[in-house]
Structures are given as C-alpha cells and as structure tokens.
C-alpha atoms as a PDB file:
ATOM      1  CA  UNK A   1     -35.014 -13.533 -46.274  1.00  0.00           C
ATOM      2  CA  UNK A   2     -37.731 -11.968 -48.991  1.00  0.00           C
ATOM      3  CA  UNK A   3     -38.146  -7.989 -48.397  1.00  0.00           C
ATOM      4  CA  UNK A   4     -41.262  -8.567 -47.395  1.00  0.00           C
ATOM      5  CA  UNK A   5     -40.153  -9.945 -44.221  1.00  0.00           C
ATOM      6  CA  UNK A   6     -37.010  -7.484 -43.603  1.00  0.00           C
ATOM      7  CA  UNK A   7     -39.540  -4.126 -43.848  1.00  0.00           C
ATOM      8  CA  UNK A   8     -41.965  -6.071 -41.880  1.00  0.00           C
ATOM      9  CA  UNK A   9     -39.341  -6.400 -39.191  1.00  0.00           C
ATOM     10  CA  UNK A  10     -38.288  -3.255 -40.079  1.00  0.00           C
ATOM     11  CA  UNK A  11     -41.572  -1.326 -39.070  1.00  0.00           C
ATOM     12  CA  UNK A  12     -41.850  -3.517 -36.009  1.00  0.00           C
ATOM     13  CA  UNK A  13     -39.270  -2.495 -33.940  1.00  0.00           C
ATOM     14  CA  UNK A  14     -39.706   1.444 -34.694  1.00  0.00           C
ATOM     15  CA  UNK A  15     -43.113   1.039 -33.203  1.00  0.00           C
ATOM     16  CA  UNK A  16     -42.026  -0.722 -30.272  1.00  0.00           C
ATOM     17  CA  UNK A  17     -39.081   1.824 -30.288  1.00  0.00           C
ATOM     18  CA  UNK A  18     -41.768   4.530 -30.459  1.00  0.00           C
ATOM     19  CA  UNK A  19     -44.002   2.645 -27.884  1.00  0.00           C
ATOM     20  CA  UNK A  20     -41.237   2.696 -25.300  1.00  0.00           C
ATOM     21  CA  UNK A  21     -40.270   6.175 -25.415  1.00  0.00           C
ATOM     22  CA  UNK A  22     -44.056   7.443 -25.239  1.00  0.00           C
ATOM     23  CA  UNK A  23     -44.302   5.425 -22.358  1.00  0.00           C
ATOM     24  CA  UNK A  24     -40.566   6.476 -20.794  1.00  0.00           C
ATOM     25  CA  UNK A  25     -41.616   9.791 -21.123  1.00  0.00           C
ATOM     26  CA  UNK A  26     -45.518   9.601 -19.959  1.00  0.00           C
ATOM     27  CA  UNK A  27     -44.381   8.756 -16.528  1.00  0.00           C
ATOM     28  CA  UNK A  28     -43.099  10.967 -13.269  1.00  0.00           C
ATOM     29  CA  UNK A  29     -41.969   7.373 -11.416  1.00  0.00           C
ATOM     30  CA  UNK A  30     -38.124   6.508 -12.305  1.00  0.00           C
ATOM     31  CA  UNK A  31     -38.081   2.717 -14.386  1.00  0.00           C
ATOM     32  CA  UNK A  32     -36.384   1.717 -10.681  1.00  0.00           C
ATOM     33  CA  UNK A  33     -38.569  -0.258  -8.136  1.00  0.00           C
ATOM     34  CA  UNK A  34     -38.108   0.957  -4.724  1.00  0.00           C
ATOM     35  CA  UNK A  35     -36.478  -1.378  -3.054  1.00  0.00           C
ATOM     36  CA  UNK A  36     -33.372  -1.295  -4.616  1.00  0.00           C
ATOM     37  CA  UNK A  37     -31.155   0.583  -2.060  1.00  0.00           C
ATOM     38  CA  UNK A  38     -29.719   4.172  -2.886  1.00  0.00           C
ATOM     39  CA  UNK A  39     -25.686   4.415  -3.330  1.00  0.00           C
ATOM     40  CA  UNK A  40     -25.696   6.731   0.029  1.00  0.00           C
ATOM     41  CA  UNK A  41     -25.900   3.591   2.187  1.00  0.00           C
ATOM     42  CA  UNK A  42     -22.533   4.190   4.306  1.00  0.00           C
ATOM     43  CA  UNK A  43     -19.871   1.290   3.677  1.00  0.00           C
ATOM     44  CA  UNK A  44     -19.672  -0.803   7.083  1.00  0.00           C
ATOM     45  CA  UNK A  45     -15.723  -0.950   6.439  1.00  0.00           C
ATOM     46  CA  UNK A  46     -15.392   2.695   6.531  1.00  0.00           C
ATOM     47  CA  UNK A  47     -13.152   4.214   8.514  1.00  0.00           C
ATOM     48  CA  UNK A  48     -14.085   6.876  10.481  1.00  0.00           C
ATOM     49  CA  UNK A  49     -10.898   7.868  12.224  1.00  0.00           C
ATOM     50  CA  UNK A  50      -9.136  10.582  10.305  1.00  0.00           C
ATOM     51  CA  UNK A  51      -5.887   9.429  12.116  1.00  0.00           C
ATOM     52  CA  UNK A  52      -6.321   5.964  11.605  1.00  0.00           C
ATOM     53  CA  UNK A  53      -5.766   6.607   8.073  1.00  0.00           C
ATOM     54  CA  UNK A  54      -2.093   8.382   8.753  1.00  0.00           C
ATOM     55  CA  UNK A  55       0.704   6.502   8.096  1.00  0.00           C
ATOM     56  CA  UNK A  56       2.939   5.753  11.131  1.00  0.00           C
ATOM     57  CA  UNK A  57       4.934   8.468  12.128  1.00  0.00           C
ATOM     58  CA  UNK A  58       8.833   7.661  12.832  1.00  0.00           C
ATOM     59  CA  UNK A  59      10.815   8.309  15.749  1.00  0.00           C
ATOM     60  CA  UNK A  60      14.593   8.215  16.074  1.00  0.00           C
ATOM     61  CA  UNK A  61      15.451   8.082  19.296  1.00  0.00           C
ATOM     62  CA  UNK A  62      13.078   4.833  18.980  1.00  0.00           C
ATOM     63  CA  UNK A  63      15.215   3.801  15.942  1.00  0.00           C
ATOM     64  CA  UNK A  64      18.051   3.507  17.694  1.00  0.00           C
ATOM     65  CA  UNK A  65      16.756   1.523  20.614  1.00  0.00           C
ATOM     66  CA  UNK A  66      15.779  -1.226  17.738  1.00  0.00           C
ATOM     67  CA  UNK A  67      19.062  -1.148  16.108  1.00  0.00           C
ATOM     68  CA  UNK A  68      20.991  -1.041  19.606  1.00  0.00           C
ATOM     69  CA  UNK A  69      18.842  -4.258  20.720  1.00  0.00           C
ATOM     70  CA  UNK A  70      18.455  -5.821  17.090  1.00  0.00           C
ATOM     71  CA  UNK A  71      21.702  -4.657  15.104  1.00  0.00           C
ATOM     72  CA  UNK A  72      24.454  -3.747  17.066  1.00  0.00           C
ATOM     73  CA  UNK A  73      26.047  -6.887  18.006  1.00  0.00           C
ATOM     74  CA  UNK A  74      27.976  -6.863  14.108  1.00  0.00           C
ATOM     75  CA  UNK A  75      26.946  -3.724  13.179  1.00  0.00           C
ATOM     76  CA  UNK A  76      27.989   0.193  14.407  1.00  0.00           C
ATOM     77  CA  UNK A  77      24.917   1.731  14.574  1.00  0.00           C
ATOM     78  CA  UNK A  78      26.451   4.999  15.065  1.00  0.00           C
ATOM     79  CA  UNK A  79      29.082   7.274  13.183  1.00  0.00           C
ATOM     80  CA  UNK A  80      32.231   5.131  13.953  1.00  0.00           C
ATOM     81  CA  UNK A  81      33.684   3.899  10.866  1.00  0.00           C
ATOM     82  CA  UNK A  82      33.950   0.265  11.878  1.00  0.00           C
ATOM     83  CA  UNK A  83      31.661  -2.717  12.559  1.00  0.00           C
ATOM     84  CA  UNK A  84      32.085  -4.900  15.592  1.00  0.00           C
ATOM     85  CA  UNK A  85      31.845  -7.886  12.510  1.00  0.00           C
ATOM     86  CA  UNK A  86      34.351  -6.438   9.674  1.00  0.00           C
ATOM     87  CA  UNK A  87      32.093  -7.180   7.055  1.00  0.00           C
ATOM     88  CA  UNK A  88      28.923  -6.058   8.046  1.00  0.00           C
ATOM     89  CA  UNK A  89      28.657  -2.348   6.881  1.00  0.00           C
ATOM     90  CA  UNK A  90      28.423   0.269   9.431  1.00  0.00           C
ATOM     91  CA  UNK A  91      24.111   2.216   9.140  1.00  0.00           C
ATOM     92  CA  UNK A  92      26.318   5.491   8.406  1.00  0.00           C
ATOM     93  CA  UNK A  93      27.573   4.010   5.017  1.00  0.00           C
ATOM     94  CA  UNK A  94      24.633   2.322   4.290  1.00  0.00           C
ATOM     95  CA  UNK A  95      22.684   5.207   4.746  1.00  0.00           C
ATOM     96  CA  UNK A  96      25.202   7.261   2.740  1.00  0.00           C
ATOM     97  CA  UNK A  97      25.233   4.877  -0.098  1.00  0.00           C
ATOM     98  CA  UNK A  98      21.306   4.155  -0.396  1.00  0.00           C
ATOM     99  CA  UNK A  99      17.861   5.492  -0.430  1.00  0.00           C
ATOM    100  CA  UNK A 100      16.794   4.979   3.496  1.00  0.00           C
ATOM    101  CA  UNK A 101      13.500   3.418   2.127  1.00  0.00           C
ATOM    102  CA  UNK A 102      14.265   0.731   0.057  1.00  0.00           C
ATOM    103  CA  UNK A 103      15.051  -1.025   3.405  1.00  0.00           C
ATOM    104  CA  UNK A 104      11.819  -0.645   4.297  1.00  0.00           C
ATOM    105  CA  UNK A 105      10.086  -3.666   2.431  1.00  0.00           C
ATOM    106  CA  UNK A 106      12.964  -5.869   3.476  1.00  0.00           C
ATOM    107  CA  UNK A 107      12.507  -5.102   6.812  1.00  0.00           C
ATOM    108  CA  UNK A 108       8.618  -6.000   6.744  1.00  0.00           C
ATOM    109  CA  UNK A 109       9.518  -9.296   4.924  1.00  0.00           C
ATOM    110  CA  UNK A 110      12.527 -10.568   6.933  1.00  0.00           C
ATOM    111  CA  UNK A 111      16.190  -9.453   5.761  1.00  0.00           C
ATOM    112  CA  UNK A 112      18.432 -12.378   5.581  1.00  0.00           C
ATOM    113  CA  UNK A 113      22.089 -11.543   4.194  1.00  0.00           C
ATOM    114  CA  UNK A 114      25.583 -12.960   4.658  1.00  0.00           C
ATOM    115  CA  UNK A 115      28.432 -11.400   5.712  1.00  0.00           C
ATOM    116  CA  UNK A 116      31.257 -13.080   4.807  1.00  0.00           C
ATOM    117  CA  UNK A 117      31.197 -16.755   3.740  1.00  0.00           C
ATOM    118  CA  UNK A 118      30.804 -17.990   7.551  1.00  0.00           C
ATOM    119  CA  UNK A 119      28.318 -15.008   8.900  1.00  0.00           C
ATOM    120  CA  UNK A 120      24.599 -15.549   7.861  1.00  0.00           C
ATOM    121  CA  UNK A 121      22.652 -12.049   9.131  1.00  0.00           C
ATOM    122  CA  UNK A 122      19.996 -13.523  11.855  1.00  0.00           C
ATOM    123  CA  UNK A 123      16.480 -12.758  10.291  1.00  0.00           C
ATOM    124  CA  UNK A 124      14.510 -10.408  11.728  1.00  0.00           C
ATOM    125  CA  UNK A 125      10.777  -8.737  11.052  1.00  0.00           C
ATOM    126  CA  UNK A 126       9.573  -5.346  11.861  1.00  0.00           C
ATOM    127  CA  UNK A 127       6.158  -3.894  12.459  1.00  0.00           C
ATOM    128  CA  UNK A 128       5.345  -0.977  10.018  1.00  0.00           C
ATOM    129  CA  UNK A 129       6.230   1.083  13.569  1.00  0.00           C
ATOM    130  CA  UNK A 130       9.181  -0.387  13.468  1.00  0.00           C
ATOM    131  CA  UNK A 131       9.617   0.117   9.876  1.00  0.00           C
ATOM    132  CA  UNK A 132       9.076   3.866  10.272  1.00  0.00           C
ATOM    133  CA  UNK A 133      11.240   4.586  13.636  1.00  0.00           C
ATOM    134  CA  UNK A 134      13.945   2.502  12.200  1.00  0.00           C
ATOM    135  CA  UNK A 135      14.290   4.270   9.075  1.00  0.00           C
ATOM    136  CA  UNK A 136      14.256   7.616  10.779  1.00  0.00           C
ATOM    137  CA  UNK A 137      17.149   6.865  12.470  1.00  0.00           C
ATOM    138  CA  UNK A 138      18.813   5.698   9.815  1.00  0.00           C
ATOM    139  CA  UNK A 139      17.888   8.548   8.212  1.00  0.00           C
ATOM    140  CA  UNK A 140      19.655  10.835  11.009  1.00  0.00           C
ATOM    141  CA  UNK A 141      22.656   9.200  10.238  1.00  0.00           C
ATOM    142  CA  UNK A 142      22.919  10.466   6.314  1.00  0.00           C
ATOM    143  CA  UNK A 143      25.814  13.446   5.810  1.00  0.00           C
END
C-alpha cells in the first residue's frame, strides 16, 4: 500500500473518531434505547424466605430414631462396645475414628459396604433432614 493511501486512511478515522465524540458528548440522552430493561428487574427465582435459605438444622434425638429403625439390626448405635454383626463397627468408634461429615455425602448417595465376605450393608438413602439429624447423633456419640 503507497503512503498516499495509509495517511489517507490515516486522517479518516481521526475524523470519524473526532465526529463520534462531538456527537457522544453533544447529547443529554444515554446511546441506550429505552426499551432495553434496567438490571433492577427482580429475578422470578428469587427466594424470598430468609429461612428457606438455612441449611437444615439437626436433631439427635431424631438421629437416633433413624439409626434405631435403619442401623441397629448389625450395628450398636449406642456406647456398647459390640455390634449385634461382629464386623460391622459400632457409631461410637466410627465416630471416634472419623470426621462425622464425611458420612454425609454417602448417606445422600446410598452407602453400600460389606461386612465380612458374606454381609453386604443393605443400601439406604437419606433426605438432607436426614442427613443432618443423623449426623448429630452421631456426633453425640464422639468422646
């Protein structure tokens, strides 16, 4: 491309560069039309319950009326040192031995163990309720 041509294009675009900002700045009127909507529109999702936001909160005494129905028939659910089913751990050592709430994704998904070669754990799934009373209780049961 010849000079010529380059400070031709050159002094173009600075006048329609100057152009736009005289005009930009001539006017009172935002460069918005008006019928695009304003970001104070409330969200139809929101939610307007403060509590509904809360996470669950636990109770114990509930706890232990889903591991009495759920657990106890192979495991002691309470601070005896022994299992109905020898190899299923007793909630006092497991609670001893692990963080409380790393049981709690494993109880939303299903937890499905063996104990012993001949014992498979029957499956169960909790309710984030569930979730939250259960591991309260099993919480109770830490030294």
């Amino acid at each position: 491309m010849e000079k010529a041509n380059i400070k031709l294009i050159i002094a173009f675009l600075a006048v329609a560069c100057a152009f736009g900002i005289a005009w930009y700045g001539s006017t009172s009127e935002p460069p918005y039309p008006d019928d695009i909507p304003d970001d104070t529109t409330e969200d139809p999702f929101a939610i307007d319950d403060a509590e509904a936001l809360e996470a669950p909160v636990g109770r114990a005494e509930v706890g232990y009326e889903i591991a009495a129905t759920r657990c106890s028939g192979c495991h002691e659910i309470g601070q005896r040192s022994s299992s109905p089913i020898p190899n299923a751990p007793t909630f006092k050592v497991l609670a001893d031995r692990w963080p409380v709430d790393y049981l709690a994704e494993a109880l939303a998904e299903g937890i499905s163990v063996r104990h012993g070669a001949d014992i498979k754990m029957p499956e169960f799934v909790f309710t984030p309720q569930e979730i939250e009373d259960f591991l309260v209780y099993m919480e109770s049961l830490k030294n």
